[in-house]
Protein backbone atom coordinates (compact mmCIF):
# COMPACT_ATOMS: atom_id res chain seq x y z
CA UNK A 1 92.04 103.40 90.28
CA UNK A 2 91.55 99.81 88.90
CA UNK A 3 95.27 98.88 90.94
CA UNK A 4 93.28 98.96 93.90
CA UNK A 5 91.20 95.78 92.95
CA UNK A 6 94.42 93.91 91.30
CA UNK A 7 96.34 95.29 94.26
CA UNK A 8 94.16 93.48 96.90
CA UNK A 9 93.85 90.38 94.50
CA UNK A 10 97.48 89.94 94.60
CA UNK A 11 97.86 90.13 98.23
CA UNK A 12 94.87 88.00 98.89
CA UNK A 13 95.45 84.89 96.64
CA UNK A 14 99.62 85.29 94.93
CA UNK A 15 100.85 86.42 98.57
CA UNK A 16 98.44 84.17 100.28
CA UNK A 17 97.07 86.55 103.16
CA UNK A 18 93.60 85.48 102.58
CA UNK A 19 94.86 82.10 104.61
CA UNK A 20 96.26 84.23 106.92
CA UNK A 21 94.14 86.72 107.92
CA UNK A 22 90.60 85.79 105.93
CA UNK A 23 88.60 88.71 105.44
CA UNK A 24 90.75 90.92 107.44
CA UNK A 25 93.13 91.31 104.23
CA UNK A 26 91.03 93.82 103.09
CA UNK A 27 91.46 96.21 106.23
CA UNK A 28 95.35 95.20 104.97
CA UNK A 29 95.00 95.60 101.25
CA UNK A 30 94.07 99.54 102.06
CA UNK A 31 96.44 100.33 105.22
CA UNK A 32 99.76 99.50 103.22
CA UNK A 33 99.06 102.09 100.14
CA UNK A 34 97.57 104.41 103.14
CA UNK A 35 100.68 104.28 105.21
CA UNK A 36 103.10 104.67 102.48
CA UNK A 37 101.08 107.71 101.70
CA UNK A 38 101.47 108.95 105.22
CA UNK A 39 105.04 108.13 105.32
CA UNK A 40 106.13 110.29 101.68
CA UNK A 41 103.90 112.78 102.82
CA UNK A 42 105.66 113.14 106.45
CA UNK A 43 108.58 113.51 104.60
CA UNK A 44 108.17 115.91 102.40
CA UNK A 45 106.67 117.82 105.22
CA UNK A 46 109.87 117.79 106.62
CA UNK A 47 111.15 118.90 103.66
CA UNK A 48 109.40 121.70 101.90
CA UNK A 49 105.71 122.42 103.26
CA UNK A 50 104.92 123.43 99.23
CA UNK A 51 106.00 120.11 97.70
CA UNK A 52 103.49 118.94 100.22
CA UNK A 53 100.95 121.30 99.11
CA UNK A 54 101.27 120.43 95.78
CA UNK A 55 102.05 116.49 96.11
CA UNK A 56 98.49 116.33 98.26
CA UNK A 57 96.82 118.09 95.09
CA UNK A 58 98.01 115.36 92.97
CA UNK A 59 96.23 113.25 94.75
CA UNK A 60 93.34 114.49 95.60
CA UNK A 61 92.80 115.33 91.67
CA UNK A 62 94.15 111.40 91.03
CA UNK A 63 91.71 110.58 93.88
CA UNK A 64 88.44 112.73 92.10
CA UNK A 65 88.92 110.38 88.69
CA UNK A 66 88.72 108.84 86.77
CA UNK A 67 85.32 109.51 85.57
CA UNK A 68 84.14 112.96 85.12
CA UNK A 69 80.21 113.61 85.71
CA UNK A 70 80.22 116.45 83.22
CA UNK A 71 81.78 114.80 80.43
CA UNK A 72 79.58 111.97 80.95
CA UNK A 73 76.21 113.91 80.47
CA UNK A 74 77.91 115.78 77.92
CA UNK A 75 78.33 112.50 75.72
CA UNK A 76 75.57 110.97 76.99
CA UNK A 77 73.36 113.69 75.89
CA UNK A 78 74.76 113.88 72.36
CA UNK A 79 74.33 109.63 71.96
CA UNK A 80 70.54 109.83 73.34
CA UNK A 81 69.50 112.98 70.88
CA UNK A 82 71.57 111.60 67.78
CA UNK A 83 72.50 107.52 68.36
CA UNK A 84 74.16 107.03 65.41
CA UNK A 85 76.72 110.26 65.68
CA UNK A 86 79.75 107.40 66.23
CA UNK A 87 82.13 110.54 68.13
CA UNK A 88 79.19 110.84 70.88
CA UNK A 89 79.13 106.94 71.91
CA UNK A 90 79.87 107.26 75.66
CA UNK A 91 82.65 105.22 76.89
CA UNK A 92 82.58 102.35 79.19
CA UNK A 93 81.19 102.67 82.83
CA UNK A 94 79.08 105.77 81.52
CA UNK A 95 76.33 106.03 84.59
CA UNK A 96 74.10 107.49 81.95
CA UNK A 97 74.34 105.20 79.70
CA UNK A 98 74.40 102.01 82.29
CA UNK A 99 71.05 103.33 83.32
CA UNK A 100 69.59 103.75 79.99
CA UNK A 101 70.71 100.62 79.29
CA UNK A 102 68.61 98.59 81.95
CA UNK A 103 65.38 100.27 80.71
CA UNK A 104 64.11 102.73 83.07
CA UNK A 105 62.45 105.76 81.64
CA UNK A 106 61.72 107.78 84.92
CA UNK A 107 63.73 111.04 84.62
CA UNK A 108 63.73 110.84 88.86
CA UNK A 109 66.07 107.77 88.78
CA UNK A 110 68.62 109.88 86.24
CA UNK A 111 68.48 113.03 88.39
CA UNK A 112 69.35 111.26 91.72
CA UNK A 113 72.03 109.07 89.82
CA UNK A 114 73.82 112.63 89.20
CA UNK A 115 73.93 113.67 92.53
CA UNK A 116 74.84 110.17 94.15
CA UNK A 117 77.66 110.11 91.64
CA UNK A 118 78.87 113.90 92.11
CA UNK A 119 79.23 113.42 95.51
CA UNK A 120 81.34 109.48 95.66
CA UNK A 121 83.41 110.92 92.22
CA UNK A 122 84.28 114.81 94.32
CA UNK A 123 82.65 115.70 97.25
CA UNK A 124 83.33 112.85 99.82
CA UNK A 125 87.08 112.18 98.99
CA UNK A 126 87.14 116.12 99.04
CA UNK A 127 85.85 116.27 102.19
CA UNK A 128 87.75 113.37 103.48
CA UNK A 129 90.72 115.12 102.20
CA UNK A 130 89.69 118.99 104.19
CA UNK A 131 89.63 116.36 107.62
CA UNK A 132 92.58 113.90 107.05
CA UNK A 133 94.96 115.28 104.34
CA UNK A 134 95.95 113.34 101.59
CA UNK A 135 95.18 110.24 103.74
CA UNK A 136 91.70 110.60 103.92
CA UNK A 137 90.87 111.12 99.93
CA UNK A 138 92.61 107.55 99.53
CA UNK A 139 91.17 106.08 102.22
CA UNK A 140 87.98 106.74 100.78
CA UNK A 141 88.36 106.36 97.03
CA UNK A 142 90.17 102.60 97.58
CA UNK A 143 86.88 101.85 99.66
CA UNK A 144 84.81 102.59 97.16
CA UNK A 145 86.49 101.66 94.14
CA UNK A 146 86.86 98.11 96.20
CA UNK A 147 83.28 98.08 97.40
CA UNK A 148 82.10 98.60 93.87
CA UNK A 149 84.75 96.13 91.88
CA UNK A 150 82.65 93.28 91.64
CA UNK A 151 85.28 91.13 93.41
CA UNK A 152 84.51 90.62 96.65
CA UNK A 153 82.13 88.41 98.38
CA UNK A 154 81.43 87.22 102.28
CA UNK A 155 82.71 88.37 104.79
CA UNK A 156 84.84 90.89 102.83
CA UNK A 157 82.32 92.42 101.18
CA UNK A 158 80.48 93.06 103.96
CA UNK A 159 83.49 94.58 105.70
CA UNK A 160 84.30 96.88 102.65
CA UNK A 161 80.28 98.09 102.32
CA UNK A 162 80.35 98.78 106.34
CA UNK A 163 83.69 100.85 105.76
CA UNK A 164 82.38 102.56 102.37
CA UNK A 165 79.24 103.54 104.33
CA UNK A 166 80.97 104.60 107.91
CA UNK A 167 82.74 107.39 105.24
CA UNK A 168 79.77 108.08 103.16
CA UNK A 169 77.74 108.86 106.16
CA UNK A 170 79.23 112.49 107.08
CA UNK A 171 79.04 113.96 103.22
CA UNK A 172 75.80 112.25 102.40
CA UNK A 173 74.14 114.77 105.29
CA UNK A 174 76.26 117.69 104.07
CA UNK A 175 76.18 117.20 100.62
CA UNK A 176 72.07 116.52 101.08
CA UNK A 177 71.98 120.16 103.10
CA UNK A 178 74.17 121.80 100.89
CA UNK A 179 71.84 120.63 98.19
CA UNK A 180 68.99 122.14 100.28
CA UNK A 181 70.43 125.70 100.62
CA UNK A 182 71.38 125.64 96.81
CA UNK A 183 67.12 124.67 96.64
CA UNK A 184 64.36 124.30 98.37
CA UNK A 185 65.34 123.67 101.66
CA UNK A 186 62.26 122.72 103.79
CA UNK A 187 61.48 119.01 102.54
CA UNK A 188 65.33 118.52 102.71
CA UNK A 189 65.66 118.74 106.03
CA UNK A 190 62.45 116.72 106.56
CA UNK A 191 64.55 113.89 104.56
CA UNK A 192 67.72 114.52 106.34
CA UNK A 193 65.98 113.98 109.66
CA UNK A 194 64.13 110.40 108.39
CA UNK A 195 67.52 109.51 107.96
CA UNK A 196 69.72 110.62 110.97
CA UNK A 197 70.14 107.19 112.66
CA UNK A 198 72.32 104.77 110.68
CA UNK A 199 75.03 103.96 108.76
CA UNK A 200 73.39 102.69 105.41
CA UNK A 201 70.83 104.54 103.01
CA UNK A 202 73.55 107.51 102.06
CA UNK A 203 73.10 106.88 98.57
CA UNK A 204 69.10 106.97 99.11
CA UNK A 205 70.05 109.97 101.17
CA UNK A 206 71.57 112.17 98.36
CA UNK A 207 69.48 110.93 96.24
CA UNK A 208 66.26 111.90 97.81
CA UNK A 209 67.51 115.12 99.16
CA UNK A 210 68.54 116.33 94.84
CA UNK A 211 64.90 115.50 94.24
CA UNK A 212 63.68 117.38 96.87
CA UNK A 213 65.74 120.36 96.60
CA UNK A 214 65.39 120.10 92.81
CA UNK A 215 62.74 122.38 90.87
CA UNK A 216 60.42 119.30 89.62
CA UNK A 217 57.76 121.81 88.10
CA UNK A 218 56.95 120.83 84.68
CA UNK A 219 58.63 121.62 81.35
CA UNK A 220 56.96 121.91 77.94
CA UNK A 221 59.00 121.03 74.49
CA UNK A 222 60.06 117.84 73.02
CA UNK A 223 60.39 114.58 75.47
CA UNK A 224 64.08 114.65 74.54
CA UNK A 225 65.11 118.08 75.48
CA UNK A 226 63.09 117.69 78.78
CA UNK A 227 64.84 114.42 79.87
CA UNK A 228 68.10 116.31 79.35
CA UNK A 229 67.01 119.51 80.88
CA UNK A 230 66.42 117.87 83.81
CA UNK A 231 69.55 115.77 83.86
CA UNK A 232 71.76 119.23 83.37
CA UNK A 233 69.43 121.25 85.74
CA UNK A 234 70.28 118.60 88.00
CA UNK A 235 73.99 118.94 87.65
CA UNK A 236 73.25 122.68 88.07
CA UNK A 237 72.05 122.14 91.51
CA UNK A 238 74.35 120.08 92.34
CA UNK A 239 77.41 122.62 91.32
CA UNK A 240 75.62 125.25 93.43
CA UNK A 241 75.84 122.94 96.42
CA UNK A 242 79.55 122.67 96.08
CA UNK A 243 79.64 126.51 95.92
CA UNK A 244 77.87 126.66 99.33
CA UNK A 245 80.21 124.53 101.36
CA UNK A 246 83.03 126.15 99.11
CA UNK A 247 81.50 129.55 100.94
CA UNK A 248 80.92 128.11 104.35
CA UNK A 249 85.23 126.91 103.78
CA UNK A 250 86.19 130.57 102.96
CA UNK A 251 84.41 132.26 105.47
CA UNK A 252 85.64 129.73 108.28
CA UNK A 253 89.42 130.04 106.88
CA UNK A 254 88.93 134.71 107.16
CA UNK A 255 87.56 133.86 110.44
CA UNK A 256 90.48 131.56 111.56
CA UNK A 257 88.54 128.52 112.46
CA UNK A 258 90.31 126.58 109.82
């Protein structure tokens, strides 16, 4: 999803819309790949309601990547036990590894990194996706794949973090009670009420909620099996939460609501 960064860049300073419309070229850097979306996908709704089926999988599955929570904790777990096993180095842009890498030894801040991560890399453009169709997974991935590029500063940053947070701020509270019913439920809902006014504070959100709804009790054995206990156990919970709203989806599509 890198295009989406060279994409605007191009329009902004080859094209020259940044002199045009200043910070609004952002708003136009993500409605042209939107629209074309909408128009292909029209079409082939015309055509054949399957090719739209499976053309709107494609993309949400293009729209999930590219990184893949699992595998990172996977590699990242075999680097931190064994660092010089050279086929477990974890690639670039490893969340892991990037927090590892800035020193902090609190297991906490790893734990709420997984769930703030599962739910940008699958649950929000999934859910975006279950509201506006292939549309809405787009929508949301350019957002955040522009509000996180490095790129961007002023006025267009600020409109890209106000957009990225207007569509975080509906599967931050689901995601947080889904993480609740796959837990402990009470102090989640506690959390989720601190934060039912506004539109920042849905990564602190999630991230709160997963350590609230996680088991915390303590775990004997070596400090390096315990830090990735808790890293998996986290991932654990956060898998169970996508099975709940997976549930609540299959019981509201039997009933007919959806």
């Amino acid at each position: 999803m890198t295009w989406c960064s060279t994409w605007h860049r191009w329009l902004a300073r080859d094209v020259g819309l940044r002199k045009l419309f200043g910070p609004i070229t952002i708003f136009v850097s993500i409605s042209v790949p939107c629209a074309l979306v909408g128009y292909v996908f029209a079409y082939l709704w015309l055509e054949s309601s399957f090719l739209t089926f499976l053309g709107g999988i494609v993309l949400l599955m293009w729209c999930f990547g590219p990184g893949d929570t699992g595998r990172d904790i996977e590699l990242y777990s075999q680097s931190y036990r064994d660092p010089t096993d050279d086929s477990a180095i974890p690639p670039s842009g490893n969340f892991l590894s990037e927090i590892l890498a800035s020193g902090v030894g609190d297991d906490a801040v790893y734990q709420r990194a997984v769930a703030i991560v599962s739910n940008e890399r699958v649950f929000a453009p999934a859910l975006w996706f279950a509201v506006l169709g292939p549309l809405g997974a787009l929508l949301f991935r350019m957002a955040s794949v522009l509000n996180r590029s490095g790129e961007l500063t002023g006025p267009e940053l600020f409109f890209t973090q106000r957009l990225h947070d207007v569509l975080l701020w509906v599967p931050a509270r689901l995601i947080a009670l889904a993480l609740g019913l796959a837990g402990t439920l009470g102090p989640v809902l506690t959390i989720i009420t601190q934060h039912a006014h506004g539109l920042d504070g849905a990564e602190k959100l999630v991230g709160d909620a997963a350590l609230a709804a996680h088991d915390s009790s303590s775990r004997d054995g070596d400090a390096d099996d315990v830090h990735i206990e808790s890293i998996t156990s986290m991932l654990s919970l956060v898998k169970r939460a996508f099975v709940v709203w997976l549930a609540v989806l299959a019981i509201a599509a039997a009933a007919g609501i959806v």
